[in-house]
N, C-alpha and C. Protein backbone atom coordinates (compact mmCIF):
# COMPACT_ATOMS: atom_id res chain seq x y z
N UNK A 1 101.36 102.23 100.15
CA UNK A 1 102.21 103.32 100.58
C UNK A 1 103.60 102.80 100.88
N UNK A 2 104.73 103.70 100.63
CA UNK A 2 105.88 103.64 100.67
C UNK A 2 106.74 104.57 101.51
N UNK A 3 107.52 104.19 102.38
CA UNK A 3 107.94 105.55 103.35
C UNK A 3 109.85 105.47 102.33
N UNK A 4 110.38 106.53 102.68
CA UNK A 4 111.48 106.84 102.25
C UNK A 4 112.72 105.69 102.76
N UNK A 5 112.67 105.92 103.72
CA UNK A 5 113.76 104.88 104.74
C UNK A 5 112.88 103.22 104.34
N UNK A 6 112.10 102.77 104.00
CA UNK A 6 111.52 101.78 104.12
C UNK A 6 112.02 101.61 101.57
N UNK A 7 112.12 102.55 101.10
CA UNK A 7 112.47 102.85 99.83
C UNK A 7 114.07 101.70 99.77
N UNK A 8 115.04 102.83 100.84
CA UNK A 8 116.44 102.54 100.81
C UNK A 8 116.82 101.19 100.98
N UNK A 9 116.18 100.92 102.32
CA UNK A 9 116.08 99.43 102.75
C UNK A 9 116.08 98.60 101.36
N UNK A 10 114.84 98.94 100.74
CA UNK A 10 114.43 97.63 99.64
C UNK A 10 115.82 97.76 99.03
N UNK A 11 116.25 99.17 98.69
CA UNK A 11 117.27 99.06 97.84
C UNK A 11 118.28 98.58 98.05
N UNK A 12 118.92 98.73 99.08
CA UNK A 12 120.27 97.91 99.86
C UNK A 12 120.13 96.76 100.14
N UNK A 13 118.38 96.02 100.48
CA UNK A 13 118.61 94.70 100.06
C UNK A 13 118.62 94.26 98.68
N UNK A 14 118.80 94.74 97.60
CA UNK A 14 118.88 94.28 96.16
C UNK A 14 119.81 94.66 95.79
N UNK A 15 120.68 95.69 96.49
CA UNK A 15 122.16 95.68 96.07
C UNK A 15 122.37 96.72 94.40
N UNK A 16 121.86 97.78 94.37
CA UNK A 16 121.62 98.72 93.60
C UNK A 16 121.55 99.97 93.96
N UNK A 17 121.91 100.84 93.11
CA UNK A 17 121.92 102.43 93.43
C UNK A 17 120.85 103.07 92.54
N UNK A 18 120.46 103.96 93.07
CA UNK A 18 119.43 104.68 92.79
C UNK A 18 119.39 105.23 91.29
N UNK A 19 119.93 104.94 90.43
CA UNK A 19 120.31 105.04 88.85
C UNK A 19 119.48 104.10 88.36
N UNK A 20 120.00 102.66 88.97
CA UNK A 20 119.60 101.36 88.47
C UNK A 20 118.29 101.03 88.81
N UNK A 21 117.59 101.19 90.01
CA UNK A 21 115.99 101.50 90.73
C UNK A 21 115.34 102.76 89.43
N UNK A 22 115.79 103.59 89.62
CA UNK A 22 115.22 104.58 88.53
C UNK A 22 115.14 103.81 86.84
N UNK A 23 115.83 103.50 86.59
CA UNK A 23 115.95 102.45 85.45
C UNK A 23 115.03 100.95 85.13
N UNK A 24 115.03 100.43 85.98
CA UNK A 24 114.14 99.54 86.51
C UNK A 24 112.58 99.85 86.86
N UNK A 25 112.21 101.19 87.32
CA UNK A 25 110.91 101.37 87.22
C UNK A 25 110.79 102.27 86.21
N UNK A 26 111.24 103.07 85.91
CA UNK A 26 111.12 103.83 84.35
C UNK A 26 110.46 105.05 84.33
N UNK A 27 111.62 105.49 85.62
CA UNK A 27 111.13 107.32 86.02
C UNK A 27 112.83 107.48 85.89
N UNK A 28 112.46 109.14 86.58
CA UNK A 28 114.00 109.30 86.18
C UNK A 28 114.71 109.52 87.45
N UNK A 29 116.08 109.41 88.05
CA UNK A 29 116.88 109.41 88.78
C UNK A 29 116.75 110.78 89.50
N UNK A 30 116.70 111.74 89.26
CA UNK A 30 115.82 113.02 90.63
C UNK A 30 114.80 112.46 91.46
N UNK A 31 113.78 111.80 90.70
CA UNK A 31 112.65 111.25 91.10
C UNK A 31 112.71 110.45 91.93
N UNK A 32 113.55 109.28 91.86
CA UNK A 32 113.96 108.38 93.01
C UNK A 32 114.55 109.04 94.64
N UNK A 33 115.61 110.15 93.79
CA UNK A 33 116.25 110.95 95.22
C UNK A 33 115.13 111.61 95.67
N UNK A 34 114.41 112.39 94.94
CA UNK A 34 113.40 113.08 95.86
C UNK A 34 112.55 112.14 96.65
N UNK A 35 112.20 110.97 96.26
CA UNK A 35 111.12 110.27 97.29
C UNK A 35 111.99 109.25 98.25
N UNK A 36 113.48 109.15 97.76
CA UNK A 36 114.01 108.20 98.93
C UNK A 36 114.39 109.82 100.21
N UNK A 37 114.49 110.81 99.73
CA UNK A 37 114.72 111.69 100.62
C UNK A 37 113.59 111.99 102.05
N UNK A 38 112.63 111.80 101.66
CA UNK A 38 111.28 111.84 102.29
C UNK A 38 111.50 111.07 103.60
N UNK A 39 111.41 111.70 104.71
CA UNK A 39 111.52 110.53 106.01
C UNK A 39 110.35 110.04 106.30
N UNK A 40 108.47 110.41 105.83
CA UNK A 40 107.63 109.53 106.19
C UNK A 40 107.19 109.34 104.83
N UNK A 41 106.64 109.17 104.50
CA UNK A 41 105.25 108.21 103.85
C UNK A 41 105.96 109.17 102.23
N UNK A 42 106.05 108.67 100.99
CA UNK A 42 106.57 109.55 100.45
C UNK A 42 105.19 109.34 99.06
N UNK A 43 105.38 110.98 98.68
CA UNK A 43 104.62 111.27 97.59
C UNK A 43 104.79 111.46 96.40
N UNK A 44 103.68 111.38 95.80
CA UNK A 44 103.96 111.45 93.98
C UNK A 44 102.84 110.85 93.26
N UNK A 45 102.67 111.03 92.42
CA UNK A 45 101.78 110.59 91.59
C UNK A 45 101.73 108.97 91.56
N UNK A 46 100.54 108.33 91.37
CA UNK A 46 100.15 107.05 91.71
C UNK A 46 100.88 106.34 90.75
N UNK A 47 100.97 106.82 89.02
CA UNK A 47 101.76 106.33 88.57
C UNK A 47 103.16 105.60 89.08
N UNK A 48 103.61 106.53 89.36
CA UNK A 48 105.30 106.99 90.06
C UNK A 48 105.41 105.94 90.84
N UNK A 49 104.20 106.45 91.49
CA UNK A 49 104.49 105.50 93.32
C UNK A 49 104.44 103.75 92.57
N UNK A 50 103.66 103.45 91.50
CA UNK A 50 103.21 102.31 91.37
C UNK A 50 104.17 101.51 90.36
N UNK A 51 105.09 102.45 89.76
CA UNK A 51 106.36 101.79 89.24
C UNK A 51 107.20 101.60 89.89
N UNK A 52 107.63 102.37 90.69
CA UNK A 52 108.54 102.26 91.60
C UNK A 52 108.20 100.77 93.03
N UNK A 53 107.48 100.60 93.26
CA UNK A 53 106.60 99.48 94.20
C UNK A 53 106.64 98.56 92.92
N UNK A 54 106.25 98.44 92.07
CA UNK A 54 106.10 97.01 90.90
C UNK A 54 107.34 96.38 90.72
N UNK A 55 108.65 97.81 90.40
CA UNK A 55 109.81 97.92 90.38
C UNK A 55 110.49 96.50 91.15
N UNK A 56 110.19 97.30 92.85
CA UNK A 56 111.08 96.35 93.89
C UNK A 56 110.55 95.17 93.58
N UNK A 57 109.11 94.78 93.81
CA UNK A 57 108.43 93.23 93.81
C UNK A 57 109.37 92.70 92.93
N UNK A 58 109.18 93.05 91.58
CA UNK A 58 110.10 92.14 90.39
C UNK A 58 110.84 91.65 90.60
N UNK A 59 111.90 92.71 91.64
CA UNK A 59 113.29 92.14 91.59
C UNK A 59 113.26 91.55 93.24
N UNK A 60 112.05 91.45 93.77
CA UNK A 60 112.30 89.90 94.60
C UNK A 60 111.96 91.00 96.19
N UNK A 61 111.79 92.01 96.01
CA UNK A 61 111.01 92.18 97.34
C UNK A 61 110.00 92.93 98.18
N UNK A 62 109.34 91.98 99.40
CA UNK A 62 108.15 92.66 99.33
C UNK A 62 107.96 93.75 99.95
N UNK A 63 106.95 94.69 100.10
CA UNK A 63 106.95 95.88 101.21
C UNK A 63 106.13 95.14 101.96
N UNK A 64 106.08 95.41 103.25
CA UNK A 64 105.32 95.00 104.42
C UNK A 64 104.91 96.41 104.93
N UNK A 65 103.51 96.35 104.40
CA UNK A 65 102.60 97.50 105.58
C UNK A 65 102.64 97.36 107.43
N UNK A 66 102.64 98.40 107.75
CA UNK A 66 102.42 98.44 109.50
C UNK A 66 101.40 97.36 109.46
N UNK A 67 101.91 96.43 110.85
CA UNK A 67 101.01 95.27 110.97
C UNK A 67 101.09 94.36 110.40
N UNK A 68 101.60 94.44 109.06
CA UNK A 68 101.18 93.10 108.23
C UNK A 68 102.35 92.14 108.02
N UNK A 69 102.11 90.53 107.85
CA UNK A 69 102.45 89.51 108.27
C UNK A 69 103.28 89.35 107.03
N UNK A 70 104.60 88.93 107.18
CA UNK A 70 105.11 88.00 106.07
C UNK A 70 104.72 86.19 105.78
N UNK A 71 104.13 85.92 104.56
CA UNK A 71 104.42 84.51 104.61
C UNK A 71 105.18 83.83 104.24
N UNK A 72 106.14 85.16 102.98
CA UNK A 72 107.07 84.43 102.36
C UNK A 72 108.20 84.24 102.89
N UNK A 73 109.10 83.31 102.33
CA UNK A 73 110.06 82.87 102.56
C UNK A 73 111.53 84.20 102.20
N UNK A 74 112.66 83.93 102.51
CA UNK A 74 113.35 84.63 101.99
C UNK A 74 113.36 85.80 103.17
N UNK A 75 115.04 86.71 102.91
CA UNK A 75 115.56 87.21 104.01
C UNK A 75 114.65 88.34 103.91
N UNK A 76 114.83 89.29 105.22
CA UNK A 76 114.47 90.96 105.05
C UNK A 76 114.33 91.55 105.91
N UNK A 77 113.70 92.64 106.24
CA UNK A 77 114.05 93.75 107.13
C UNK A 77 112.84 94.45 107.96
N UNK A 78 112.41 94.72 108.65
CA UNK A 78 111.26 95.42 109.26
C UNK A 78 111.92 96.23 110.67
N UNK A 79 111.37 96.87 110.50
CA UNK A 79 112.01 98.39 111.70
C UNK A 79 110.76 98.25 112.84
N UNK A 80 111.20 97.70 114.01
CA UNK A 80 109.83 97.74 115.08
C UNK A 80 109.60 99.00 115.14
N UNK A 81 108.39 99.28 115.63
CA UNK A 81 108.10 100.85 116.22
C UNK A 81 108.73 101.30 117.21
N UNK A 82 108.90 102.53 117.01
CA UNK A 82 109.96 103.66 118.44
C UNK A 82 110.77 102.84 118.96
N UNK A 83 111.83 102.51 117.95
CA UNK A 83 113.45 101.98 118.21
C UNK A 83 113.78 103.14 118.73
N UNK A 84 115.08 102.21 119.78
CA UNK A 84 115.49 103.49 120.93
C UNK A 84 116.47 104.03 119.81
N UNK A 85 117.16 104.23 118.74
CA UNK A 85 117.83 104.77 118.38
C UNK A 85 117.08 106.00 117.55
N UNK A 86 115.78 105.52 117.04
CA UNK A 86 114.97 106.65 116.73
C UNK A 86 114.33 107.88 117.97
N UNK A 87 113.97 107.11 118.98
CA UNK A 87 114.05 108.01 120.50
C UNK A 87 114.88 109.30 120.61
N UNK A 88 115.87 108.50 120.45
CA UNK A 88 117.40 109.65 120.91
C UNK A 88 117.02 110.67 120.19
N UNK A 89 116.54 111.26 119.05
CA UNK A 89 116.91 111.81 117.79
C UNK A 89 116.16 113.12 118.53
């Protein structure tokens, strides 16, 4: 599973716009906006979901499920749970 905000992230760490992600997994550019739009868990066909996830790996990064441990090396990003800036909202 893939959440929307957890989508963008990958993308801003690879330094690409949502043209080039759409291009790279080999759906089309609505498709990307509609599931980076999604603020939880985002949907679509397993296909979809599974190009788009094969997509990021390729180009160097991983998703980290709730809970789960990085071993690899190399920079990245994880959002703790109920950041006070998500609170405020």
């Amino acid at each position: 599973m893939i959440s929307g905000p957890q989508m963008r992230a990958a993308r801003a760490l690879l330094g690409v716009d949502q043209k080039r992600l759409a291009a790279l997994a080999g759906v089309s550019l609505p498709t990307i906006q509609r599931m980076e739009a999604s603020d939880g868990i985002v949907r679509g066909t397993v296909d979809t979901l599974t190009k788009v996830v094969e997509a990021l790996n390729s180009a160097g990064v991983d998703l980290l499920a709730e809970g789960a441990r990085s071993e690899g090396g190399g920079r990245g990003v994880r959002l703790r749970e109920a950041s006070e800036l998500n609170r405020q909202e």
